[in-house]
N, C-alpha and C. Protein backbone atom coordinates (compact mmCIF):
# COMPACT_ATOMS: atom_id res chain seq x y z
N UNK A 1 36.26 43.20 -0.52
CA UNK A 1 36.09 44.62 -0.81
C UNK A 1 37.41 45.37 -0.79
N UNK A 2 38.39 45.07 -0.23
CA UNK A 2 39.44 45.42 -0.15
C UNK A 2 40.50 45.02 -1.17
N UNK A 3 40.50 43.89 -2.12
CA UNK A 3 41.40 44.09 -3.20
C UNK A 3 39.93 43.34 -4.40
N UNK A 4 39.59 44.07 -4.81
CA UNK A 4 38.38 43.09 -5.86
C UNK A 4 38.95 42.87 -7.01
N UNK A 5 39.67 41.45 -6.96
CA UNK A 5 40.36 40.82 -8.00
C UNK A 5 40.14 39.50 -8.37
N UNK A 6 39.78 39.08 -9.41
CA UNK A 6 39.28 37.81 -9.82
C UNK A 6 40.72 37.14 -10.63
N UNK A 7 42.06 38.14 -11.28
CA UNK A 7 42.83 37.83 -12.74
C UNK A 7 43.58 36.87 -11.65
N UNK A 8 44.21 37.76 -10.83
CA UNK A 8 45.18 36.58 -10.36
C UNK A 8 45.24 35.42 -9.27
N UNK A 9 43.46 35.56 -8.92
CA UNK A 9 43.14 33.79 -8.32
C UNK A 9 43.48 33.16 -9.51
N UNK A 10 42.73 33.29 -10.67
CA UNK A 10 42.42 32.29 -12.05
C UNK A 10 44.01 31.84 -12.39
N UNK A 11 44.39 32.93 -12.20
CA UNK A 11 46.34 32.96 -13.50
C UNK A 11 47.00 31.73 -12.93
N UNK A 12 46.71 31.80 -10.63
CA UNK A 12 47.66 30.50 -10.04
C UNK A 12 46.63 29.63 -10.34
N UNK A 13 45.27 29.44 -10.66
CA UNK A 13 44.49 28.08 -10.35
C UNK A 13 44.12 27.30 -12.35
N UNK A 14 44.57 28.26 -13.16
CA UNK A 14 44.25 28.03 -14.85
C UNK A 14 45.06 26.84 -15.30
N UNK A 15 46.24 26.54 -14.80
CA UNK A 15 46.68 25.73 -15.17
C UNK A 15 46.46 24.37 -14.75
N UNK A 16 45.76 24.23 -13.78
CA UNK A 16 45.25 23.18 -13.55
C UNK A 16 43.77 22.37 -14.48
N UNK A 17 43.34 23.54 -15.23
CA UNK A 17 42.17 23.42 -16.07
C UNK A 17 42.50 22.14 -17.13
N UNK A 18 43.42 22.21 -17.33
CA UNK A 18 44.15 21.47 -18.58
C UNK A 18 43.99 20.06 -18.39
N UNK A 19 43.73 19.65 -16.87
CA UNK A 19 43.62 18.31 -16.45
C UNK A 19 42.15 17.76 -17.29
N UNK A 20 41.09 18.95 -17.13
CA UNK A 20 39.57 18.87 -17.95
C UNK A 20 39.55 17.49 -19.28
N UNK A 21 40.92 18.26 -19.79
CA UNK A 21 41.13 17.43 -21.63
C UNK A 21 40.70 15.90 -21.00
N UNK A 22 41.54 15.02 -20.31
CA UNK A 22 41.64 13.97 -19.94
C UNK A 22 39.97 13.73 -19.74
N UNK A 23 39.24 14.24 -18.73
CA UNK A 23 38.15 14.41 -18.37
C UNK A 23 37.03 14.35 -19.66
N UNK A 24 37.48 14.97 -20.53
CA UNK A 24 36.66 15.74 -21.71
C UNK A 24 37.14 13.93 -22.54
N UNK A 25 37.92 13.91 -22.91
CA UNK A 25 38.26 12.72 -23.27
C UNK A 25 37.56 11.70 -23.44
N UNK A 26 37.16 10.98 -21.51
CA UNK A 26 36.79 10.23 -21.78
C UNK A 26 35.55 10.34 -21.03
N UNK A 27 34.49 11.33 -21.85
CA UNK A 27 33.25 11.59 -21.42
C UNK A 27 32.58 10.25 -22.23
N UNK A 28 32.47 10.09 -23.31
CA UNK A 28 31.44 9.51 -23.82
C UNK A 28 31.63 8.16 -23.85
N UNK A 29 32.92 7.39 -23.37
CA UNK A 29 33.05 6.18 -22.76
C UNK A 29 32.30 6.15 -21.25
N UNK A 30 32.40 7.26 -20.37
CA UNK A 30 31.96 7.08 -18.97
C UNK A 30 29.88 7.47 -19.40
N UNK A 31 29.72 8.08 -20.21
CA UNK A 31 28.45 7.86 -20.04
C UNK A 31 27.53 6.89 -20.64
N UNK A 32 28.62 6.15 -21.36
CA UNK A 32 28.04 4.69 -21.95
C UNK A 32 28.13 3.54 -20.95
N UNK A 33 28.95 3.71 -20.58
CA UNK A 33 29.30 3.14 -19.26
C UNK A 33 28.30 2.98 -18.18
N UNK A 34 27.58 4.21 -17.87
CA UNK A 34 26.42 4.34 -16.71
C UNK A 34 25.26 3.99 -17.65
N UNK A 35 24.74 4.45 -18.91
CA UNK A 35 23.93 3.50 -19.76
C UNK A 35 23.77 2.44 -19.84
N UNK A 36 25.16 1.95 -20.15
CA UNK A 36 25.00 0.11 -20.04
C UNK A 36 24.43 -0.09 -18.59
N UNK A 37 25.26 0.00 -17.43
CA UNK A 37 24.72 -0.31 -16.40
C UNK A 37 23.51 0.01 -15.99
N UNK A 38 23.44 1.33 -15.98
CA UNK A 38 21.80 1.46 -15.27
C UNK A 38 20.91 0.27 -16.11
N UNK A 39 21.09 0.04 -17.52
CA UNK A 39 20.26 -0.83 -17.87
C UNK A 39 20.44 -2.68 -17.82
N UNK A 40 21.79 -2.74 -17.44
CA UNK A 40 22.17 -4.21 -16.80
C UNK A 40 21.77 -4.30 -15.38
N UNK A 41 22.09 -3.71 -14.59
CA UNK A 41 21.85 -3.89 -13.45
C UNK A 41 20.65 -2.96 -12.69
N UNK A 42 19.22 -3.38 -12.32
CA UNK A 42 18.81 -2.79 -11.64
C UNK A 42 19.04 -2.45 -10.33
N UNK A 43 20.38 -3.32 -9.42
CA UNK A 43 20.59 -2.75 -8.24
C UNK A 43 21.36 -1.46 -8.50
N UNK A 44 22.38 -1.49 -9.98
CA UNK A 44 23.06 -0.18 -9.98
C UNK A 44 21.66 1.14 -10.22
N UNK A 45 20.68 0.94 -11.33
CA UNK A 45 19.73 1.82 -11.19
C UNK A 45 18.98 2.42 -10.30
N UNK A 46 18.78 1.41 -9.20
CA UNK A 46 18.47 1.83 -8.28
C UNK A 46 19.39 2.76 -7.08
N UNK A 47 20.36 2.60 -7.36
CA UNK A 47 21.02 3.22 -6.30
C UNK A 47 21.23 5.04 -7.05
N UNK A 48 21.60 4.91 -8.70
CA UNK A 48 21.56 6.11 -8.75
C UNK A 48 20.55 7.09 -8.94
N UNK A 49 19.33 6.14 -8.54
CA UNK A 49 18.25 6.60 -8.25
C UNK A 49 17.89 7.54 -7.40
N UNK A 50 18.07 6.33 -6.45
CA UNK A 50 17.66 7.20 -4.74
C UNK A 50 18.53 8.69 -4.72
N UNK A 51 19.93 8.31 -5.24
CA UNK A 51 21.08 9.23 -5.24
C UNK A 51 20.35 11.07 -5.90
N UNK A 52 20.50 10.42 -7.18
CA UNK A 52 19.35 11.77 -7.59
C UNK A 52 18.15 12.41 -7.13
N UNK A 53 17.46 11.83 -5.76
CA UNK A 53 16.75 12.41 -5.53
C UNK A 53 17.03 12.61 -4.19
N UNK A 54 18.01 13.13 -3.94
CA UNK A 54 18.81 14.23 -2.69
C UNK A 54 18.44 15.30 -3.08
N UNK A 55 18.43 16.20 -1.93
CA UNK A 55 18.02 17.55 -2.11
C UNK A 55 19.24 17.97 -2.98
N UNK A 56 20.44 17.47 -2.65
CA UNK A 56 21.71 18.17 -3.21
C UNK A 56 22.15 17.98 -4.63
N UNK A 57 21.71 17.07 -5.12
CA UNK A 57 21.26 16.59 -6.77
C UNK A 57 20.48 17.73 -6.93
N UNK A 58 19.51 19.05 -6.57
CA UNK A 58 18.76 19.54 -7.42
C UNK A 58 17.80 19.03 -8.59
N UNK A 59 17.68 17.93 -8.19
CA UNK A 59 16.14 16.78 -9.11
C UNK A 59 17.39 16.50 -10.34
N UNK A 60 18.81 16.65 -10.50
CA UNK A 60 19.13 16.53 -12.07
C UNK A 60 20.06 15.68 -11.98
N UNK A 61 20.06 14.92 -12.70
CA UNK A 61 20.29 13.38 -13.14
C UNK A 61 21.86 13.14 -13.04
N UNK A 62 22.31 12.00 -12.71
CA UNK A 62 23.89 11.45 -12.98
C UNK A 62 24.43 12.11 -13.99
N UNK A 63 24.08 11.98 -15.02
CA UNK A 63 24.37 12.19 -16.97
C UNK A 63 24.71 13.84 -16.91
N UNK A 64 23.56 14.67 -15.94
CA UNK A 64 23.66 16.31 -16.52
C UNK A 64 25.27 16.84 -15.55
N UNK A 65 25.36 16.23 -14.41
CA UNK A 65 26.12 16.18 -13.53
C UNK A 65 27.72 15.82 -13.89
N UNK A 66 27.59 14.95 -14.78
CA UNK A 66 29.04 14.29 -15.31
C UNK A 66 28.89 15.85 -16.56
N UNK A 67 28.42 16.32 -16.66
CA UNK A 67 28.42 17.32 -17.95
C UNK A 67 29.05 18.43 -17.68
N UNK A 68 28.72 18.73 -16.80
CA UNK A 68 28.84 19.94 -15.77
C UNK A 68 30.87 20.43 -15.85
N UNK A 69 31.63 19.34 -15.65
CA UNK A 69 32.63 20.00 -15.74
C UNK A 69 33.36 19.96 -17.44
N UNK A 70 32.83 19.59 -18.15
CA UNK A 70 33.05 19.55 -19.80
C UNK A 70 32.43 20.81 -20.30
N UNK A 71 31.69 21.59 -19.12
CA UNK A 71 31.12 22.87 -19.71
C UNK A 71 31.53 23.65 -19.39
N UNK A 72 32.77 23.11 -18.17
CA UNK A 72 33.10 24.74 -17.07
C UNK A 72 34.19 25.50 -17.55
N UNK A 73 35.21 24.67 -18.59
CA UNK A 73 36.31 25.70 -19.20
C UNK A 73 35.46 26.61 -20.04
N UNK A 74 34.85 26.16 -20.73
CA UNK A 74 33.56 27.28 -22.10
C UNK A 74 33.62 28.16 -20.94
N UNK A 75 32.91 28.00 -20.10
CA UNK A 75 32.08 29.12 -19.11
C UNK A 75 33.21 29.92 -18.24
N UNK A 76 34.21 29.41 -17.87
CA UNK A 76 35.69 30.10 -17.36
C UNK A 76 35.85 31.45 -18.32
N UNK A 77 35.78 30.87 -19.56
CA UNK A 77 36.51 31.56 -21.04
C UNK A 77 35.94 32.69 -20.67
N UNK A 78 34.18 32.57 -21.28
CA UNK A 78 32.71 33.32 -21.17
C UNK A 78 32.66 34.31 -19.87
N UNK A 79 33.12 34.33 -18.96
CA UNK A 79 33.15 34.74 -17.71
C UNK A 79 34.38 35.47 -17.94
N UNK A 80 35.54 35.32 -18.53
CA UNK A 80 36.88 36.33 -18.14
C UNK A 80 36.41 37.29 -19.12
N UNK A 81 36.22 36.81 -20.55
CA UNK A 81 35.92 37.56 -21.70
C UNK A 81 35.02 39.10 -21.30
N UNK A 82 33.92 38.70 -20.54
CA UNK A 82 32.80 39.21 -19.98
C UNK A 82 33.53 40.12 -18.91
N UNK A 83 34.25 39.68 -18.26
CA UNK A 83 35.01 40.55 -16.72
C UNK A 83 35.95 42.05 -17.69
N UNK A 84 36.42 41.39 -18.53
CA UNK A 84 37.60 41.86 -19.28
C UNK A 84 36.96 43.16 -20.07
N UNK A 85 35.69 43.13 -20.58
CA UNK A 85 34.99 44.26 -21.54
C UNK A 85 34.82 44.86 -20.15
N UNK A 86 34.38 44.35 -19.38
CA UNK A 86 33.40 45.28 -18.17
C UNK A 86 34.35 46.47 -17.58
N UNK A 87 35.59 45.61 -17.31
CA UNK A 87 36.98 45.95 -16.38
C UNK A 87 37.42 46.97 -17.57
N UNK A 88 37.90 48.45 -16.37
CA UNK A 88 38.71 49.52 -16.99
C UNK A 88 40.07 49.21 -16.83
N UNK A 89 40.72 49.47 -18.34
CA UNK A 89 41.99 48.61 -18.60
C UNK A 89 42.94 49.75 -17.90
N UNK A 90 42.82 50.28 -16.74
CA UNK A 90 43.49 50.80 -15.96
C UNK A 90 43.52 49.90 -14.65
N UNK A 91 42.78 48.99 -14.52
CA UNK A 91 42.34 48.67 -13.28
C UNK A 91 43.83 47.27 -12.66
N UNK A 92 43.83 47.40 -11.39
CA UNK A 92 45.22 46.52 -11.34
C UNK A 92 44.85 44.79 -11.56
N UNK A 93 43.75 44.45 -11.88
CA UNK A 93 43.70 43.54 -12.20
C UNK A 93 43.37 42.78 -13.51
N UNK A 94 43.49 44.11 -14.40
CA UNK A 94 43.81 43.79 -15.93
C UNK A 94 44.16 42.60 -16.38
N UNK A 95 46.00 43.10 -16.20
CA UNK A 95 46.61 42.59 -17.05
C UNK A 95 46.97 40.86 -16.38
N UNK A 96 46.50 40.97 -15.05
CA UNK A 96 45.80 39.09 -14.50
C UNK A 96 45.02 38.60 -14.67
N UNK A 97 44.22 39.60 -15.21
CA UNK A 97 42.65 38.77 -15.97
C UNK A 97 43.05 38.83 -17.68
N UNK A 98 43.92 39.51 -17.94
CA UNK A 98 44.22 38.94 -19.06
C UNK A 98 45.01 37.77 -20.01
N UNK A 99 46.33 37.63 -18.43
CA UNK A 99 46.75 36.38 -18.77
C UNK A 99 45.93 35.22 -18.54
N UNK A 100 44.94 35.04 -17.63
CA UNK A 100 44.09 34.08 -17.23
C UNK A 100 43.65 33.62 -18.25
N UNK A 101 42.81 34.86 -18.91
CA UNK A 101 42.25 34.51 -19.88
C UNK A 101 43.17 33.94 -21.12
N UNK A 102 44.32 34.07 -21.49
CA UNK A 102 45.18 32.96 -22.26
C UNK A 102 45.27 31.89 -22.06
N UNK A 103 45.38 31.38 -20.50
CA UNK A 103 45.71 30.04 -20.02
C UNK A 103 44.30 29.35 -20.23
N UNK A 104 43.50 30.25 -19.63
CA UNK A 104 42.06 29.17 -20.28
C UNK A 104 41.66 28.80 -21.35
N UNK A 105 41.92 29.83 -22.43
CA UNK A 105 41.67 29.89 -24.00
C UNK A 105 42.70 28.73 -24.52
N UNK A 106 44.33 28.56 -23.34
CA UNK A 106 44.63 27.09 -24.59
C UNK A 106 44.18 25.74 -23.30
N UNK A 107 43.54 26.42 -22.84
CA UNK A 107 43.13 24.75 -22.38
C UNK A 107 41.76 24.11 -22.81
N UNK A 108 40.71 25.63 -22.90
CA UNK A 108 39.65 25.13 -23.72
C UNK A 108 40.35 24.62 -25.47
N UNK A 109 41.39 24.96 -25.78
CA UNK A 109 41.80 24.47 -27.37
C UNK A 109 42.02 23.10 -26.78
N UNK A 110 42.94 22.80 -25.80
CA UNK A 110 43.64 21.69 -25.46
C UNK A 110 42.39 20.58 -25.20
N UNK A 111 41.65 21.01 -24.65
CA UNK A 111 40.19 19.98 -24.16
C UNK A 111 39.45 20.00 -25.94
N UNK A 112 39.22 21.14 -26.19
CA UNK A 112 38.79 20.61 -27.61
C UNK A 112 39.48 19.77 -28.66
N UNK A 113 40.89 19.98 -29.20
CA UNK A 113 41.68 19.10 -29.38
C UNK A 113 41.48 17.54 -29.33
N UNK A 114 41.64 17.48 -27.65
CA UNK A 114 41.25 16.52 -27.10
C UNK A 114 40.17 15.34 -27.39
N UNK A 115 38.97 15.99 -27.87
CA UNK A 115 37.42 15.64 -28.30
C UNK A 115 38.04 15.22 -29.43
N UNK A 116 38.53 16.01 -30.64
CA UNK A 116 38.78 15.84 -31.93
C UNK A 116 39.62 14.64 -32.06
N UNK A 117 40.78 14.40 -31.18
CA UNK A 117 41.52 13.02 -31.51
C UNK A 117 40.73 11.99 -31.29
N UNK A 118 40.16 12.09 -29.88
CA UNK A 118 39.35 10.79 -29.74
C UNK A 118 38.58 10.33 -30.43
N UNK A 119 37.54 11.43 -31.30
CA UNK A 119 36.61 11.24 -32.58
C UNK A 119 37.06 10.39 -33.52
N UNK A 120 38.59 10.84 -33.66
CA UNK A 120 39.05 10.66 -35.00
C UNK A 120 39.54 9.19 -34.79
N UNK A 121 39.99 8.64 -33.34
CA UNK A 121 40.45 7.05 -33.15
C UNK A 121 39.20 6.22 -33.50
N UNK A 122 37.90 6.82 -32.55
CA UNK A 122 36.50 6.00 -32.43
C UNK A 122 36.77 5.86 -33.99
N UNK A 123 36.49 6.97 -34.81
CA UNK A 123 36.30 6.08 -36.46
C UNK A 123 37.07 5.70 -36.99
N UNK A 124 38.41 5.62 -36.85
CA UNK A 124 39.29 4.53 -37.10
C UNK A 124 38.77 3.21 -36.50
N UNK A 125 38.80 3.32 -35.46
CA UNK A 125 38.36 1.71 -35.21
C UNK A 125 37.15 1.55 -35.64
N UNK A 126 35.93 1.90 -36.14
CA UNK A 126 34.80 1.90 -36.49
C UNK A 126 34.87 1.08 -37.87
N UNK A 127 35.97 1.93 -38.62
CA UNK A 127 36.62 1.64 -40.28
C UNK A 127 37.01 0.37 -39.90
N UNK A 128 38.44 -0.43 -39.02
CA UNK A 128 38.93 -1.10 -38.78
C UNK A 128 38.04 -2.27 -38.83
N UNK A 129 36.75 -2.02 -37.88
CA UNK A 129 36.04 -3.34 -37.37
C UNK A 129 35.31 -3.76 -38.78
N UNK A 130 34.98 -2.54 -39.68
CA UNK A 130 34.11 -2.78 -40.72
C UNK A 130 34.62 -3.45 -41.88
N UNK A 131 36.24 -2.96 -41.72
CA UNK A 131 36.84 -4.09 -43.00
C UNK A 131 37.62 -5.67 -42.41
N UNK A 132 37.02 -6.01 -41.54
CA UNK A 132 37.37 -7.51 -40.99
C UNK A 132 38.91 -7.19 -40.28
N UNK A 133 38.99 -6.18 -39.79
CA UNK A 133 40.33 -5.94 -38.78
C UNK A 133 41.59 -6.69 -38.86
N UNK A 134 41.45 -6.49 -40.54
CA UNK A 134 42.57 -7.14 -40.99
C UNK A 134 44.00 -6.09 -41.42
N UNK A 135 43.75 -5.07 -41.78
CA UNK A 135 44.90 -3.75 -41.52
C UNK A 135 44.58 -2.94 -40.58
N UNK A 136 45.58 -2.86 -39.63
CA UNK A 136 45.40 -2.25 -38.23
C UNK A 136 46.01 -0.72 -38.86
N UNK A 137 44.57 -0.17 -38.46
CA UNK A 137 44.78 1.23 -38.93
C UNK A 137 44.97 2.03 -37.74
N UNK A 138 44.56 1.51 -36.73
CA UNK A 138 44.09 2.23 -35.62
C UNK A 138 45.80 3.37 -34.74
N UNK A 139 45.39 4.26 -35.06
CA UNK A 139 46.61 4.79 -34.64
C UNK A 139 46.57 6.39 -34.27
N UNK A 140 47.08 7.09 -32.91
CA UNK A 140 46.99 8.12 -32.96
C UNK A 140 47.63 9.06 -33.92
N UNK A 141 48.46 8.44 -34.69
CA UNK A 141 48.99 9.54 -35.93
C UNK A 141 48.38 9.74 -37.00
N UNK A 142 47.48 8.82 -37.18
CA UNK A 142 46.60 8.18 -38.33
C UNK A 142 45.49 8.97 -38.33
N UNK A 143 44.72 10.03 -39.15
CA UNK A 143 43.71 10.63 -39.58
C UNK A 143 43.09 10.42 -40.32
N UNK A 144 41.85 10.21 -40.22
CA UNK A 144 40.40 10.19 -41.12
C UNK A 144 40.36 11.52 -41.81
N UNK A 145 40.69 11.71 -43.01
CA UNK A 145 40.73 12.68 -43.92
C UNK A 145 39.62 12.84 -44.18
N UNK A 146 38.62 12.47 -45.30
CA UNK A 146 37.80 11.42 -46.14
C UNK A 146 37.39 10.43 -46.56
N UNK A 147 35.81 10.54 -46.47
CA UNK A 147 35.29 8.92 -46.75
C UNK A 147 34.30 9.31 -47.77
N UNK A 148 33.83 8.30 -48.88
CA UNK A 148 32.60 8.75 -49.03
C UNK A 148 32.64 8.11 -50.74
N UNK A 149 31.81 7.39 -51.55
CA UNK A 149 31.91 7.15 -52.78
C UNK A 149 32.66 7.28 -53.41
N UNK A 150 33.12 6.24 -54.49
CA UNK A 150 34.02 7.09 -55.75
C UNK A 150 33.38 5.99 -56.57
N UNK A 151 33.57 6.59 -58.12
CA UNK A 151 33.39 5.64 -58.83
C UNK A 151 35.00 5.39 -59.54
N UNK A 152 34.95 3.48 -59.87
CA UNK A 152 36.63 3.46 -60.27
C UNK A 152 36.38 2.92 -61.93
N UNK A 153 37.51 3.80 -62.76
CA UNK A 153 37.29 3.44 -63.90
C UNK A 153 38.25 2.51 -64.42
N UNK A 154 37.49 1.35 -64.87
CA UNK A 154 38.32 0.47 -65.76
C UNK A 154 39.44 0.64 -66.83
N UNK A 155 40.81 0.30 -66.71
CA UNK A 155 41.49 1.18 -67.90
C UNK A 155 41.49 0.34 -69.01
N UNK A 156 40.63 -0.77 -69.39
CA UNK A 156 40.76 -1.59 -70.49
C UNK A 156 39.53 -0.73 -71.38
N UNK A 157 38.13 -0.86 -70.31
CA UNK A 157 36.80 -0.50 -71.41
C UNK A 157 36.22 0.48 -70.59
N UNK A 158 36.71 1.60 -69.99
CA UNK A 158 36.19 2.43 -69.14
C UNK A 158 34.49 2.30 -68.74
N UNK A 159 34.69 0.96 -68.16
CA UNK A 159 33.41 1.14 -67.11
C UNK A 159 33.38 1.49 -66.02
N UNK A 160 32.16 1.97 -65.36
CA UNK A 160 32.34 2.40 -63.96
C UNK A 160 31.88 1.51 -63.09
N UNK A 161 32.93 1.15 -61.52
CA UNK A 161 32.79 0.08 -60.74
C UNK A 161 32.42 0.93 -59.14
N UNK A 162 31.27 0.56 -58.74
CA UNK A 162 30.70 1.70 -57.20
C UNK A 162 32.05 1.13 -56.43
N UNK A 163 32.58 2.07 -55.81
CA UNK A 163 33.77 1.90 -54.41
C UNK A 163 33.46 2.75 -53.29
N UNK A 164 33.57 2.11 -52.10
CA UNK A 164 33.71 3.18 -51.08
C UNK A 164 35.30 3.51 -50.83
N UNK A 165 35.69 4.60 -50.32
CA UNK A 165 36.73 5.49 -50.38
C UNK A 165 37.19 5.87 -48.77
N UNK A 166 38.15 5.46 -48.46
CA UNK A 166 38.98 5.47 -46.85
C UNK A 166 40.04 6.57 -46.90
N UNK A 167 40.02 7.63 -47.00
CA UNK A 167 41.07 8.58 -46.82
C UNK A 167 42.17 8.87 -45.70
């Protein structure tokens, strides 16, 4: 009650958000991961069984739980954005809730980013495995532009030959 300021906890603790990307990264390897297992191993199922049904789980599952911090930069953002309309831009904690709100806005880019490269490797190697992994495409510089039909025309008797198309 005595200093009611939210800008400049966030401004020293925002930069640590950025660690999320990594996190965000490699979400959908770690929840394939507990998929495979829960369904290889019933001693692992069982254990994250019992686990979920702690009072402190709130009845909700391993999977919603691993989610939880891939949602919390969005909701950081959603929350300053929200403080920031509310807050009179006289108030001394403005212009700390306004840098906050920058540092979160490039870390939610940086975590989204993040999603987008990894997308873009998974279908590289997806492409890779499908043409007998014989040109190693696989590369973080390397972008999936376009894919998708072409027809190729013969330059002797212009017939048309079906191709698929790797951009």
């Amino acid at each position: 009650t005595t200093t009611p300021r939210i800008g400049d906890i966030l401004q020293k603790l925002a930069p640590f958000l950025k660690m999320y990307g990594e996190y965000v990264k490699n979400f959908d390897n770690a929840m394939e991961l507990v998929k495979m297992w829960t369904e290889r191993s019933p001693q692992f199922k069982l254990i994250i069984q019992e686990i979920q049904k702690e009072k402190v789980c709130g009845n909700l599952t391993l999977q919603h739980h691993m989610l939880e911090p891939v949602q919390r930069i969005p909701r950081y953002e959603m929350l300053l954005k929200d403080y920031l309309r509310k807050l009179p831009q006289d108030s001394l904690d403005w212009k700390d809730a306004e840098k906050s709100l920058e540092i979160i806005s490039t870390a939610a880019s940086h975590s989204n980013s993040a999603i987008r490269k990894m997308e873009n490797l998974k279908k590289l190697l997806e492409i890779y495995e499908m043409l007998g992994e014989e040109e190693d495409i696989v590369n973080p510089s390397n972008e999936l532009i376009k894919e998708g039909q072409i027809l190729k025309l013969a330059a002797r008797n212009t017939s048309a030959q079906e191709r698929y198309l790797f951009l």
